[in-house]
PDB file of N, CA and C in Angstrom:
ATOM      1  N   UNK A   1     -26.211 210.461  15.275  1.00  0.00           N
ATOM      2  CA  UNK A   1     -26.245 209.425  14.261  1.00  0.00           C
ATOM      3  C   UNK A   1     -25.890 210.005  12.880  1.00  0.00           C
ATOM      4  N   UNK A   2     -26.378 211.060  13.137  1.00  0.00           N
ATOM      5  CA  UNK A   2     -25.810 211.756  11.431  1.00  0.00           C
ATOM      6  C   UNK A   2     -24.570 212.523  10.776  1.00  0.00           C
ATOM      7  N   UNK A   3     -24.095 212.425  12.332  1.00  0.00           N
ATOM      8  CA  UNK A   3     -22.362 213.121  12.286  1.00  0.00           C
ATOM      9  C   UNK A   3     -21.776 211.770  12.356  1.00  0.00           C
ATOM     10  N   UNK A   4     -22.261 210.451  12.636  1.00  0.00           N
ATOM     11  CA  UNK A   4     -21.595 209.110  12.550  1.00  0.00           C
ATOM     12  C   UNK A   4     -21.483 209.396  10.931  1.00  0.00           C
ATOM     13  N   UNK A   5     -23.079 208.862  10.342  1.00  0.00           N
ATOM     14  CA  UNK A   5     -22.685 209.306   8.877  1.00  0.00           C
ATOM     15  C   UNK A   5     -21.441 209.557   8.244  1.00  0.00           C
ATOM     16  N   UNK A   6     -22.459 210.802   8.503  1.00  0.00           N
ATOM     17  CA  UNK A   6     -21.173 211.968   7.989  1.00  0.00           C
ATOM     18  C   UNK A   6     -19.727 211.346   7.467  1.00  0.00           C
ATOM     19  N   UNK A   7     -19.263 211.357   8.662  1.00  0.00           N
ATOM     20  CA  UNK A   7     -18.011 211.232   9.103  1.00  0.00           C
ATOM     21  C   UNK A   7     -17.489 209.709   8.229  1.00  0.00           C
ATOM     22  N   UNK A   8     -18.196 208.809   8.121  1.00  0.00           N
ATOM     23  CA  UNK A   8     -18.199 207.355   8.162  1.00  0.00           C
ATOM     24  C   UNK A   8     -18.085 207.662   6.041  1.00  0.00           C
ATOM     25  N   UNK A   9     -19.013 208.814   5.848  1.00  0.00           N
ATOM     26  CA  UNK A   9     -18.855 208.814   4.180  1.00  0.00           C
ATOM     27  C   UNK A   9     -17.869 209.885   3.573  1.00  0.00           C
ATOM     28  N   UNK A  10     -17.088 210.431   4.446  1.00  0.00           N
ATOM     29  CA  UNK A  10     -16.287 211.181   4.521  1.00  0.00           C
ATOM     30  C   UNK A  10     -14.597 210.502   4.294  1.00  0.00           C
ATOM     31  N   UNK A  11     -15.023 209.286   5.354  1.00  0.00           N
ATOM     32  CA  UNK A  11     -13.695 208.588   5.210  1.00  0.00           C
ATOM     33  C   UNK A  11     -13.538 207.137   3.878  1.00  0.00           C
ATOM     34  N   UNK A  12     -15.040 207.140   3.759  1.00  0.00           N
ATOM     35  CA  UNK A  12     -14.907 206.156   2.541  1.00  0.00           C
ATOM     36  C   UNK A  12     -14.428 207.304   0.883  1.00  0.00           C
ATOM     37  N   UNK A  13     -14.715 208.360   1.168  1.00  0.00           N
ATOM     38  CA  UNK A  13     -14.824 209.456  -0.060  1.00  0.00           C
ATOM     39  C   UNK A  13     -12.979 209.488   0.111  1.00  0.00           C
ATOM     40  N   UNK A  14     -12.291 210.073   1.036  1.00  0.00           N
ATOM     41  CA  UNK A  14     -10.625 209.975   1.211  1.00  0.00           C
ATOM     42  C   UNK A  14     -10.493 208.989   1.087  1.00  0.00           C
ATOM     43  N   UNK A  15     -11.173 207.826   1.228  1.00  0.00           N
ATOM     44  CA  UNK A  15     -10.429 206.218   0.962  1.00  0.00           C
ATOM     45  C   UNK A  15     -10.430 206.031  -0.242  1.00  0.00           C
ATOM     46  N   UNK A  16     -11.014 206.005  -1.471  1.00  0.00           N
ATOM     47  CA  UNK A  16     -11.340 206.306  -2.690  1.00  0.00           C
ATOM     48  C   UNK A  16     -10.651 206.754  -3.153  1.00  0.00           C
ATOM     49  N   UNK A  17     -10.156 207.961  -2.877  1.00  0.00           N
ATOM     50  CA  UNK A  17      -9.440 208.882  -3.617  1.00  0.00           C
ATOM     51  C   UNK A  17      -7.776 208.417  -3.501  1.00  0.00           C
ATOM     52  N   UNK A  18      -7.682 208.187  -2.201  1.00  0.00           N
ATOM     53  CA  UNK A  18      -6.109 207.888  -2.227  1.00  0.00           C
ATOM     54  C   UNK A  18      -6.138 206.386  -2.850  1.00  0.00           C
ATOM     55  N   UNK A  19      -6.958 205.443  -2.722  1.00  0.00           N
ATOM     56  CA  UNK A  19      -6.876 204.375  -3.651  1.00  0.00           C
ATOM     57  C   UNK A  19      -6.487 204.926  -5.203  1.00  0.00           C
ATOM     58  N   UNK A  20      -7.423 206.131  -5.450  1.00  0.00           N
ATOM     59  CA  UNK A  20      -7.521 206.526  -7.182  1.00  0.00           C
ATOM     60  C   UNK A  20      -6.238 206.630  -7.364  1.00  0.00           C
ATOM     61  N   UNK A  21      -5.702 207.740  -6.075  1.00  0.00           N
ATOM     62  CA  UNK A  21      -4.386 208.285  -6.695  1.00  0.00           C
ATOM     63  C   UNK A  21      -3.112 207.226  -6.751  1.00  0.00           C
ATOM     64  N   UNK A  22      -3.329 206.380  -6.446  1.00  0.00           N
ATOM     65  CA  UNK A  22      -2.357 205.365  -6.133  1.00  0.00           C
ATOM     66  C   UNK A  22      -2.008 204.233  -7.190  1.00  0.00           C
ATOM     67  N   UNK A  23      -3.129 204.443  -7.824  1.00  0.00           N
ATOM     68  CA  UNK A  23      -3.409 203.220  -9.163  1.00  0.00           C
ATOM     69  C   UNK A  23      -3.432 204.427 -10.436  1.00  0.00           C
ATOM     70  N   UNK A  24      -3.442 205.199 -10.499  1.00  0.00           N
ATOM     71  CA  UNK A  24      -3.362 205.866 -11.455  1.00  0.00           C
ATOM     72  C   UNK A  24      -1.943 206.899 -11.821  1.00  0.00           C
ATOM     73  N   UNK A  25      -1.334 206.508 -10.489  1.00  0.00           N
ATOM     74  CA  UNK A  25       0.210 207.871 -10.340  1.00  0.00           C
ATOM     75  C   UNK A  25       1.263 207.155 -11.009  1.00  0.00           C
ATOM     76  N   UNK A  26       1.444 205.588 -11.151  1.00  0.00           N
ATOM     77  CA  UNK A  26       2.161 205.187 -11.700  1.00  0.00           C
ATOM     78  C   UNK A  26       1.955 204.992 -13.548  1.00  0.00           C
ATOM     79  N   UNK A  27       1.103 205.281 -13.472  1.00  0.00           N
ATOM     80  CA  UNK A  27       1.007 205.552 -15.524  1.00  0.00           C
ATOM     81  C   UNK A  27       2.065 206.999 -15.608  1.00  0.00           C
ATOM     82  N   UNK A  28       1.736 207.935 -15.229  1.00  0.00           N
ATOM     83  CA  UNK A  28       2.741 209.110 -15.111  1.00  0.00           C
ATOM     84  C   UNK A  28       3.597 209.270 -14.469  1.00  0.00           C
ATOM     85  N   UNK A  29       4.217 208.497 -14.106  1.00  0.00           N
ATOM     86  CA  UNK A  29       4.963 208.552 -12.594  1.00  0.00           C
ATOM     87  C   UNK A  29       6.599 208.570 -13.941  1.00  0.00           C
ATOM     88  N   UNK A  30       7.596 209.586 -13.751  1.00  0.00           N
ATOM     89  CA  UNK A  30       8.731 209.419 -14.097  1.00  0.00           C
ATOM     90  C   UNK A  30       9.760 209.018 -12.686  1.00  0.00           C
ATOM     91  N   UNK A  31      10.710 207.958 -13.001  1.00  0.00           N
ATOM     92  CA  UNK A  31      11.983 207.719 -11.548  1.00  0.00           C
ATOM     93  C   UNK A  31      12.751 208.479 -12.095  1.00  0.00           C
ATOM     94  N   UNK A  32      13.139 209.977 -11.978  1.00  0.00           N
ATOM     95  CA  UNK A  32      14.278 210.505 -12.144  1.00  0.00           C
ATOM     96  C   UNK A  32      15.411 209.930 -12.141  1.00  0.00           C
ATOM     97  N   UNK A  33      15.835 209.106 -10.836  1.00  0.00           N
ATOM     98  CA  UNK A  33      17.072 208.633 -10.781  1.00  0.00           C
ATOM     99  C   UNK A  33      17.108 207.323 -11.930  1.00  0.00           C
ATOM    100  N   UNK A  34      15.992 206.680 -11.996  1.00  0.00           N
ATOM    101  CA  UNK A  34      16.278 205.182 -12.677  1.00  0.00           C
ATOM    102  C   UNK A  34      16.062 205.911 -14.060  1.00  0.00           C
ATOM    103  N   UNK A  35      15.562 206.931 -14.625  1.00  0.00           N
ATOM    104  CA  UNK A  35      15.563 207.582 -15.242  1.00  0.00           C
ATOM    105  C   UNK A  35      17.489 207.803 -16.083  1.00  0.00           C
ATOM    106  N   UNK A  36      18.159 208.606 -15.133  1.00  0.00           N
ATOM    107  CA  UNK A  36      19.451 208.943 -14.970  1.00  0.00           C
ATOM    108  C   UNK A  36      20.213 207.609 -15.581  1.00  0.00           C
ATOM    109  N   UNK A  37      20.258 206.606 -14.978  1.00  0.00           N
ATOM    110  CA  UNK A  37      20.849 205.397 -14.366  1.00  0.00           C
ATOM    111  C   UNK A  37      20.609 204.557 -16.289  1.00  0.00           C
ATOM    112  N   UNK A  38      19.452 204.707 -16.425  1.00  0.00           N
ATOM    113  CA  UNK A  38      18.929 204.366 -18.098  1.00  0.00           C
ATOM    114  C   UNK A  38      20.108 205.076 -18.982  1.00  0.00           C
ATOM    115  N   UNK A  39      19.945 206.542 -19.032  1.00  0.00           N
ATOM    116  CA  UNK A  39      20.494 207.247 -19.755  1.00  0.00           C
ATOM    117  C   UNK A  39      22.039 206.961 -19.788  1.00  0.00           C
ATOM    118  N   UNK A  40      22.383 206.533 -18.679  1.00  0.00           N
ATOM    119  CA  UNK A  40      24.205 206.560 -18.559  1.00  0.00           C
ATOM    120  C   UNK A  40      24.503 205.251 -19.193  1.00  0.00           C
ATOM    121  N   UNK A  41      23.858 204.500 -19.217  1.00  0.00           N
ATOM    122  CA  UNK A  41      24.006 202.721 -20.366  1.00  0.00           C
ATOM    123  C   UNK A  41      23.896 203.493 -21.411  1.00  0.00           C
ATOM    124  N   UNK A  42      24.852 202.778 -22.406  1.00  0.00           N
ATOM    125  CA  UNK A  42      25.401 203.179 -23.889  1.00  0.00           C
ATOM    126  C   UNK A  42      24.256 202.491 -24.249  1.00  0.00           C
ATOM    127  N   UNK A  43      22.853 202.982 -24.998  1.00  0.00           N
ATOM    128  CA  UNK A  43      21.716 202.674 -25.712  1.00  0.00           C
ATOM    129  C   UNK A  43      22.087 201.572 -27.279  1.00  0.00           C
ATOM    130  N   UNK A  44      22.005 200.366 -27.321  1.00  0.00           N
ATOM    131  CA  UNK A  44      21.752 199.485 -28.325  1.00  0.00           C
ATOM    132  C   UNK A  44      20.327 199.953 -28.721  1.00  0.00           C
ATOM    133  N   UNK A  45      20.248 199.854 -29.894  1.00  0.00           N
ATOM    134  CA  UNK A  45      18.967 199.801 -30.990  1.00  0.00           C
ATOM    135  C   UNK A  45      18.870 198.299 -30.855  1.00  0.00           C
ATOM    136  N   UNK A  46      17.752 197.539 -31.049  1.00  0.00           N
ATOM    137  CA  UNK A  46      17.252 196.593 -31.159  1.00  0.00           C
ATOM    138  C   UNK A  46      15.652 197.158 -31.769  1.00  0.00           C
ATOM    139  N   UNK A  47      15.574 195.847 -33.791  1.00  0.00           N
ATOM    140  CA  UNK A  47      14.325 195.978 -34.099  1.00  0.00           C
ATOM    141  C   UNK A  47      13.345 194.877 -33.052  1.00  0.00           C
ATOM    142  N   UNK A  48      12.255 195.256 -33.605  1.00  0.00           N
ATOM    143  CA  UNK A  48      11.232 194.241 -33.000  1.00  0.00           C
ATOM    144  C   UNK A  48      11.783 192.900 -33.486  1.00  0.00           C
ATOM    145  N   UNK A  49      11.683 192.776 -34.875  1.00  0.00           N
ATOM    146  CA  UNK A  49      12.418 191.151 -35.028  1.00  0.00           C
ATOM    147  C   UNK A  49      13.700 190.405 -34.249  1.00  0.00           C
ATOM    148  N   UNK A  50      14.225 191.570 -33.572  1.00  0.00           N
ATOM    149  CA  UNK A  50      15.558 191.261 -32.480  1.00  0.00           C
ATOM    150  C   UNK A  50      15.226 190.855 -31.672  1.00  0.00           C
ATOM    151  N   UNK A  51      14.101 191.689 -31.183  1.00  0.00           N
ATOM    152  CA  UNK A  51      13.259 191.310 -29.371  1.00  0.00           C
ATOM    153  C   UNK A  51      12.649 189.721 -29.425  1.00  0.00           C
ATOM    154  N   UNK A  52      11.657 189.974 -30.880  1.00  0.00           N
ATOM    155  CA  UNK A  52      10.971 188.566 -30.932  1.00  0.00           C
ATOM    156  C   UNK A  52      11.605 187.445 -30.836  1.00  0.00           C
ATOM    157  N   UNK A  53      13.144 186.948 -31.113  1.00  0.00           N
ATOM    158  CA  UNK A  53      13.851 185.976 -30.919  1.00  0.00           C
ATOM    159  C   UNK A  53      13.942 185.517 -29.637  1.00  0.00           C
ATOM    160  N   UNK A  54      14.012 186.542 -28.981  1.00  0.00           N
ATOM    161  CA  UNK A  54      13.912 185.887 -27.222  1.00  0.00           C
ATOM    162  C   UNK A  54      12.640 186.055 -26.810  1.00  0.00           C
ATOM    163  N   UNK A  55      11.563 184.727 -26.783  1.00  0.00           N
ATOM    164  CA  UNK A  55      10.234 184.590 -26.329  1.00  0.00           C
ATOM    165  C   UNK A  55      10.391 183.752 -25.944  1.00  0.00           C
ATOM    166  N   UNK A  56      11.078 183.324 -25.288  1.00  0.00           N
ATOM    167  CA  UNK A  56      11.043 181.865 -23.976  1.00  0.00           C
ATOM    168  C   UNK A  56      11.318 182.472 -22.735  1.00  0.00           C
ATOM    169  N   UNK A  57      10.820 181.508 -21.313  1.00  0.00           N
ATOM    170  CA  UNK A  57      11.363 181.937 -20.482  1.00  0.00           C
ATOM    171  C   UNK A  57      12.464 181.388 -20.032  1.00  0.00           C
ATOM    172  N   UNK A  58      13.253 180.917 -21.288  1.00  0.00           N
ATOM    173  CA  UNK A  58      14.680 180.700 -20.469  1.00  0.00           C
ATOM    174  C   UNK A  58      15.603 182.141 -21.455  1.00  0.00           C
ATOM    175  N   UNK A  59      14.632 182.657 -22.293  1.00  0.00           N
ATOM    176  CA  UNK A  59      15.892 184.157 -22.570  1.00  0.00           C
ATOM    177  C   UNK A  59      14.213 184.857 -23.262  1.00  0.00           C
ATOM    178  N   UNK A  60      13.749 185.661 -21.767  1.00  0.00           N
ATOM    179  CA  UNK A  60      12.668 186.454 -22.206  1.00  0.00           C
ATOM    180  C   UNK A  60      12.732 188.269 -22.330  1.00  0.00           C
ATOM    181  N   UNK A  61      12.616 188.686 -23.310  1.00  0.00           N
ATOM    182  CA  UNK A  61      12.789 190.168 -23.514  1.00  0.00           C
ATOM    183  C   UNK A  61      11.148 190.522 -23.689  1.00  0.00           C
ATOM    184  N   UNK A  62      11.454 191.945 -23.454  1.00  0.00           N
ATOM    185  CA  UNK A  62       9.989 192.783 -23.273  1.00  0.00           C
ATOM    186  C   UNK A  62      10.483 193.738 -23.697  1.00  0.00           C
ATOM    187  N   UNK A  63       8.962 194.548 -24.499  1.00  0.00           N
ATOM    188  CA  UNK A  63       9.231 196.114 -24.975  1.00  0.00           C
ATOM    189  C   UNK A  63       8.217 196.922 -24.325  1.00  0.00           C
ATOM    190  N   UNK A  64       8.513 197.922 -23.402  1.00  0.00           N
ATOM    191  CA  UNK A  64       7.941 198.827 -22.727  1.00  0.00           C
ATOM    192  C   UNK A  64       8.245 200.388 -23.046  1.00  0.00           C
ATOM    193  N   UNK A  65       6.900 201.000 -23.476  1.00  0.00           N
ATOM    194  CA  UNK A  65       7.217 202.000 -23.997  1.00  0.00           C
ATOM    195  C   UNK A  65       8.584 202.254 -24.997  1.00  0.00           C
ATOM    196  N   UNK A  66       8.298 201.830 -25.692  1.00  0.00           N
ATOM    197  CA  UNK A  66       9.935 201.698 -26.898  1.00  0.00           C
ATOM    198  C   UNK A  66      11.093 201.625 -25.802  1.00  0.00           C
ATOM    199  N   UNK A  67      11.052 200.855 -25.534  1.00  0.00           N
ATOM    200  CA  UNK A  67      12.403 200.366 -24.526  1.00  0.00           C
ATOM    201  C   UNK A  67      12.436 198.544 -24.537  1.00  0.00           C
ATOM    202  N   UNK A  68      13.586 198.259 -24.756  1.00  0.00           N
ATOM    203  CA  UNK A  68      13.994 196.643 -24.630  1.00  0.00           C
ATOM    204  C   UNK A  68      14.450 196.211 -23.244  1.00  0.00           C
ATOM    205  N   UNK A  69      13.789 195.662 -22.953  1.00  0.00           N
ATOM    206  CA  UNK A  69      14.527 194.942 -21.497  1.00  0.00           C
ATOM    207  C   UNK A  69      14.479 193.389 -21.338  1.00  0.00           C
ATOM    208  N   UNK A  70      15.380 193.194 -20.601  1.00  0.00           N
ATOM    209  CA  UNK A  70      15.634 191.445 -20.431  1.00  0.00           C
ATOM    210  C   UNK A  70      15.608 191.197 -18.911  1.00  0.00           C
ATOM    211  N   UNK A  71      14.272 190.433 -19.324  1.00  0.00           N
ATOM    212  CA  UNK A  71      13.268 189.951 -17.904  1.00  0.00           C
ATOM    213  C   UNK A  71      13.643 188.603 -17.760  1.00  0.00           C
ATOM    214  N   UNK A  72      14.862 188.104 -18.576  1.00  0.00           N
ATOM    215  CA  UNK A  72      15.150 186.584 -18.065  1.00  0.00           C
ATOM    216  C   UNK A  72      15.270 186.201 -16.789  1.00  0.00           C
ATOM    217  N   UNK A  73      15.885 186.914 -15.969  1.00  0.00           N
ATOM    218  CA  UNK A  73      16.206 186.731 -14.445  1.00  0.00           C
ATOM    219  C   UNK A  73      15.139 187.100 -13.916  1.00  0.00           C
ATOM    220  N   UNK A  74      13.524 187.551 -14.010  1.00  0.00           N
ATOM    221  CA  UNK A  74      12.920 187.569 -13.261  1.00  0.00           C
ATOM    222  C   UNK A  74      11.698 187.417 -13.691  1.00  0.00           C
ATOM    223  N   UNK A  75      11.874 186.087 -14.458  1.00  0.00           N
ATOM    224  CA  UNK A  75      10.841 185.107 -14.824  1.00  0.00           C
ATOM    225  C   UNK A  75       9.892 184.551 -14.049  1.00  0.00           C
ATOM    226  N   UNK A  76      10.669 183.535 -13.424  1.00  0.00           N
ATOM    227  CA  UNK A  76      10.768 182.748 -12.370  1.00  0.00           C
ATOM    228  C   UNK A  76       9.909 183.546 -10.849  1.00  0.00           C
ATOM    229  N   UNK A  77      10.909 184.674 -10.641  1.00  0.00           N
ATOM    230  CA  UNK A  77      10.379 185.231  -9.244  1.00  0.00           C
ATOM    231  C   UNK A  77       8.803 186.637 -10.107  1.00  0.00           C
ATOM    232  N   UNK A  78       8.355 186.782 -10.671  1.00  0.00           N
ATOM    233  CA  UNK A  78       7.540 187.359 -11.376  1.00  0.00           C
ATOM    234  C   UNK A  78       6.299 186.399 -10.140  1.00  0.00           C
ATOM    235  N   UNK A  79       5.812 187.434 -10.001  1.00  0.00           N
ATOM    236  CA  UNK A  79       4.528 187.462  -8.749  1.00  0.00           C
ATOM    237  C   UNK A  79       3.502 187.132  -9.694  1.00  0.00           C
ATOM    238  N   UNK A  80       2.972 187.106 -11.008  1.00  0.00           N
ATOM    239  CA  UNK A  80       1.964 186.872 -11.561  1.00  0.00           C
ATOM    240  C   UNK A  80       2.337 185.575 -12.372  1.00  0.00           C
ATOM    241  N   UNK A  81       3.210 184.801 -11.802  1.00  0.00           N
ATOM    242  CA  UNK A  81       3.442 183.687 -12.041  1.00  0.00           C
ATOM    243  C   UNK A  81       3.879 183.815 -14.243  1.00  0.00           C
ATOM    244  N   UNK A  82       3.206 183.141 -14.831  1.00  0.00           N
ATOM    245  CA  UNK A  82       3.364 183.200 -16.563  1.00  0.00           C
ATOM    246  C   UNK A  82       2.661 184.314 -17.275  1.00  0.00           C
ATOM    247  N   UNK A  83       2.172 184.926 -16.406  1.00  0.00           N
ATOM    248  CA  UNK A  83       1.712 186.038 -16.877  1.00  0.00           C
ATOM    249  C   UNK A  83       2.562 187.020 -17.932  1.00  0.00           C
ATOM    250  N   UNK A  84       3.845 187.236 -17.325  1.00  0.00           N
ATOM    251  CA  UNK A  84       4.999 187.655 -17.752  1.00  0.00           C
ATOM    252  C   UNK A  84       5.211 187.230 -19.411  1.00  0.00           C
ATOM    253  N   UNK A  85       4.956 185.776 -19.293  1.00  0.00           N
ATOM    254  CA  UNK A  85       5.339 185.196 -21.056  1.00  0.00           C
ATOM    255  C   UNK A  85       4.391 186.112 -21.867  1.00  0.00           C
ATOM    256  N   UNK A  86       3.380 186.020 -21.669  1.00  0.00           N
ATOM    257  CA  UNK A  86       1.829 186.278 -22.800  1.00  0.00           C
ATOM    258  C   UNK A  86       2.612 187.075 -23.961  1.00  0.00           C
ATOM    259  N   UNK A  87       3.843 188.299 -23.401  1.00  0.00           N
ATOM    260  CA  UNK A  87       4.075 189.087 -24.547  1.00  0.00           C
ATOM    261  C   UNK A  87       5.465 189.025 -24.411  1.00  0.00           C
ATOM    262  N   UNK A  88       5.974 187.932 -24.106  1.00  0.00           N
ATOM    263  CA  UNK A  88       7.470 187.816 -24.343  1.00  0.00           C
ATOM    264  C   UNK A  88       7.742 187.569 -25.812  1.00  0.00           C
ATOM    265  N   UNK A  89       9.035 188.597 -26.251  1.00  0.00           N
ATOM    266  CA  UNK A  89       9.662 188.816 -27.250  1.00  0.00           C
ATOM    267  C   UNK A  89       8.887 189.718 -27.944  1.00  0.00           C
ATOM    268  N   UNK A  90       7.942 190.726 -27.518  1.00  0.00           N
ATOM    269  CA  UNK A  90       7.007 191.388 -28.107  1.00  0.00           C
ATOM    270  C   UNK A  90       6.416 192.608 -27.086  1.00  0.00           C
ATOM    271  N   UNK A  91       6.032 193.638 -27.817  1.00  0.00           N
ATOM    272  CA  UNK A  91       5.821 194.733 -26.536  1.00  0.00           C
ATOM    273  C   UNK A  91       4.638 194.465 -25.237  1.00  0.00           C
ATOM    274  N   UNK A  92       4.762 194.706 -24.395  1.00  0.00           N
ATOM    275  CA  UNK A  92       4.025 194.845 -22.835  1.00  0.00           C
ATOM    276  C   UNK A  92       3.643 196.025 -22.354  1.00  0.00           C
ATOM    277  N   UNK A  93       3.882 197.144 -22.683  1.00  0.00           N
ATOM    278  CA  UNK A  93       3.816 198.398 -22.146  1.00  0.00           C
ATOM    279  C   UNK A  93       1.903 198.581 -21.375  1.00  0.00           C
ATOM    280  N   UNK A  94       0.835 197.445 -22.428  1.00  0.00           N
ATOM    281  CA  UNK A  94      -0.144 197.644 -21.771  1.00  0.00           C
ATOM    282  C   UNK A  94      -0.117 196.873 -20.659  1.00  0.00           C
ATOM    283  N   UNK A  95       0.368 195.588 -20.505  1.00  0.00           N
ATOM    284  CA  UNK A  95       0.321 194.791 -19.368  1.00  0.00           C
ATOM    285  C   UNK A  95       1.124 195.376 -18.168  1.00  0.00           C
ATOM    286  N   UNK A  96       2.172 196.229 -18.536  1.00  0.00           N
ATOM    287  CA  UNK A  96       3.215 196.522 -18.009  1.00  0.00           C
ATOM    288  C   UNK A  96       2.617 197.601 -16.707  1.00  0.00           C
ATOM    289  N   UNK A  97       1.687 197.868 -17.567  1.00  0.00           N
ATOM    290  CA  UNK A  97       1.045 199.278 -16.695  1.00  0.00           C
ATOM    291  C   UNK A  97      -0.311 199.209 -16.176  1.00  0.00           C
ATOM    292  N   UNK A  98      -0.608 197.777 -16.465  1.00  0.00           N
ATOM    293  CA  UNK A  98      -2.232 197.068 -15.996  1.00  0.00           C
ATOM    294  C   UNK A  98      -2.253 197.704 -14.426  1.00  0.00           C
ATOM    295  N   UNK A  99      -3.222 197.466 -13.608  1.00  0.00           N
ATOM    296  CA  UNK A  99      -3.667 197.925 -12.651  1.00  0.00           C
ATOM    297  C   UNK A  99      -2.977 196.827 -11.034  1.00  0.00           C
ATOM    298  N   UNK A 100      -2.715 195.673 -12.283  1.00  0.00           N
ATOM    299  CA  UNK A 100      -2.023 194.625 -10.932  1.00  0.00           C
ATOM    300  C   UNK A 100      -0.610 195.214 -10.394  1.00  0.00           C
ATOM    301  N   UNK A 101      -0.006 195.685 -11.539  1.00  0.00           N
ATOM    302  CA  UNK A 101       1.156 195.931 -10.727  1.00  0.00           C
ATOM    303  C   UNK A 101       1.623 197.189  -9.634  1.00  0.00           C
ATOM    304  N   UNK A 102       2.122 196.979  -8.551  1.00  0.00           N
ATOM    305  CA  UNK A 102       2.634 197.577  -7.635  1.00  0.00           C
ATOM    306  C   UNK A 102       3.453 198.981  -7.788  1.00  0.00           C
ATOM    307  N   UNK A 103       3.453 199.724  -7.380  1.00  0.00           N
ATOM    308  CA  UNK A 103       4.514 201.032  -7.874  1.00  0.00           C
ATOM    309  C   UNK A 103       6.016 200.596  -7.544  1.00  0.00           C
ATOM    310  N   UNK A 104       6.217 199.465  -7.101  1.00  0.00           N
ATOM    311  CA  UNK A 104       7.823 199.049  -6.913  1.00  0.00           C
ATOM    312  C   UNK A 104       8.102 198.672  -8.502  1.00  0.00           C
ATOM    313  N   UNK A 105       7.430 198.398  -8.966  1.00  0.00           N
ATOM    314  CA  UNK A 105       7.728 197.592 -10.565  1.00  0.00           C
ATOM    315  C   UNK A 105       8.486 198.761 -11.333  1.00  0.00           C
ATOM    316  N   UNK A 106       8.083 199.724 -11.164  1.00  0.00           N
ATOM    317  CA  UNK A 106       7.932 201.203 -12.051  1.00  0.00           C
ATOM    318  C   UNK A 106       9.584 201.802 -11.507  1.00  0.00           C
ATOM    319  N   UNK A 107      10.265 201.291 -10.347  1.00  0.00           N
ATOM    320  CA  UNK A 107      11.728 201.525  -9.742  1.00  0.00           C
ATOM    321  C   UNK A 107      12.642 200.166 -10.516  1.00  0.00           C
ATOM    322  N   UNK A 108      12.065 199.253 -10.522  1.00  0.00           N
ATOM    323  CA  UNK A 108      12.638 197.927 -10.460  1.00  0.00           C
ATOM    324  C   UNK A 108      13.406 197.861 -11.918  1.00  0.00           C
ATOM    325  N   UNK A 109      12.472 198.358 -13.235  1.00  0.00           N
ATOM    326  CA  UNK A 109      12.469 197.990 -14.259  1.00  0.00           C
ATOM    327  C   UNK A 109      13.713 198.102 -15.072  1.00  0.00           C
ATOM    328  N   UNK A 110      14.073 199.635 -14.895  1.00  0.00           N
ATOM    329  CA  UNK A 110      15.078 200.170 -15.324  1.00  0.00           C
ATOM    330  C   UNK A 110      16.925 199.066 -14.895  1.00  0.00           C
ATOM    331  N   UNK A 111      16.632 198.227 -14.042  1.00  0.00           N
ATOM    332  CA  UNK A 111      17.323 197.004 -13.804  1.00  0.00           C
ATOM    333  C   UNK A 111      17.674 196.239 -14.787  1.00  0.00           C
ATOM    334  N   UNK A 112      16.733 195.677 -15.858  1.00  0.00           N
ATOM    335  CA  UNK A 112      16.195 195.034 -17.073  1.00  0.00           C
ATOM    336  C   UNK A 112      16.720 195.714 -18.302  1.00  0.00           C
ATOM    337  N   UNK A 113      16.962 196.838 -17.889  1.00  0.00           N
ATOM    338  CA  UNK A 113      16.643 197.724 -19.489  1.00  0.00           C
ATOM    339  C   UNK A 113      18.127 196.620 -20.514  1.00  0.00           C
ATOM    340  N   UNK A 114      18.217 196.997 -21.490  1.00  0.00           N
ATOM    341  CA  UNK A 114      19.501 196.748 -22.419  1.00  0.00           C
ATOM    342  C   UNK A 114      19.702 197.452 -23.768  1.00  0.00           C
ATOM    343  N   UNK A 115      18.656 198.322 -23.994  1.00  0.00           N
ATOM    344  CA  UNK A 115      18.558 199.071 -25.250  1.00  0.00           C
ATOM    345  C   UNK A 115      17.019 200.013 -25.480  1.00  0.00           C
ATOM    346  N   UNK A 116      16.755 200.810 -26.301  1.00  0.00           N
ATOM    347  CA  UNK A 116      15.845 200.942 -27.707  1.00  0.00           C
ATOM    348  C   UNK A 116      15.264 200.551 -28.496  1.00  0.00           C
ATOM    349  N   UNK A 117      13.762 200.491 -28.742  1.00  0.00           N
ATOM    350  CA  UNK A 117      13.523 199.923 -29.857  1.00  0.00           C
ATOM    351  C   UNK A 117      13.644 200.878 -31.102  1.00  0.00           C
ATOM    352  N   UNK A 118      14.513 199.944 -32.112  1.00  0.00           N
ATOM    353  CA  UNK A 118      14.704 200.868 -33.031  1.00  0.00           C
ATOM    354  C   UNK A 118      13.236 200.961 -33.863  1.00  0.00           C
ATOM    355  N   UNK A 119      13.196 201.996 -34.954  1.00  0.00           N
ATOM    356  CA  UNK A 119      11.705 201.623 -35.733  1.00  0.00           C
ATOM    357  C   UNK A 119      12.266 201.500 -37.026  1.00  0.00           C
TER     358      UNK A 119
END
């Protein structure tokens, strides 16, 4: 009964952990390649007052980590339904990296990109 235990708090302790590591790898997580793929687009500056003009979701931009991207096309299919608006035309980088989203988001994004935020 006590090697059931054992064993039984052993696998909740590895269950834990790979949960931890899983929700926490994408705050640090660099995509080399989408990384690459960023860098080879000729970088536009855009100020914040540039971004803020598009806050609808029929032409919605986001700023993630000083980066501009245009999330118009994936408004609509956005899994958290309007969630997406709350900081349209304005930075997201905290929502961006909230705990809901999936580590596919963190490949996907670099799709979106269109510039820099300038300061």
């Amino acid at each position: 009964m006590l090697m059931v235990l054992a064993s039984l708090g052993l696998c909740v302790l590895f269950g834990a952990l790979f949960l931890i590591t899983r929700v926490t790898k994408p705050r640090g997580h660099i995509n080399v390649a989408a990384t690459k793929a960023t860098d080879n687009k000729a970088s536009k500056l855009y100020t914040k007052a540039d971004v803020s003009m598009h806050n609808e979701r029929s032409d919605c931009w986001i700023i993630i980590k000083e980066k501009v991207y245009d999330v118009t096309s994936y408004v609509e299919e956005h899994p958290g339904g309007d969630a997406i608006l709350v900081h349209a035309g304005d930075d997201s980088t905290e929502g961006f990296y909230g705990p809901q989203h999936a580590t596919r988001v963190f490949d996907m994004i670099d799709d979106f990109y269109v510039g820099d935020l300038k300061h």
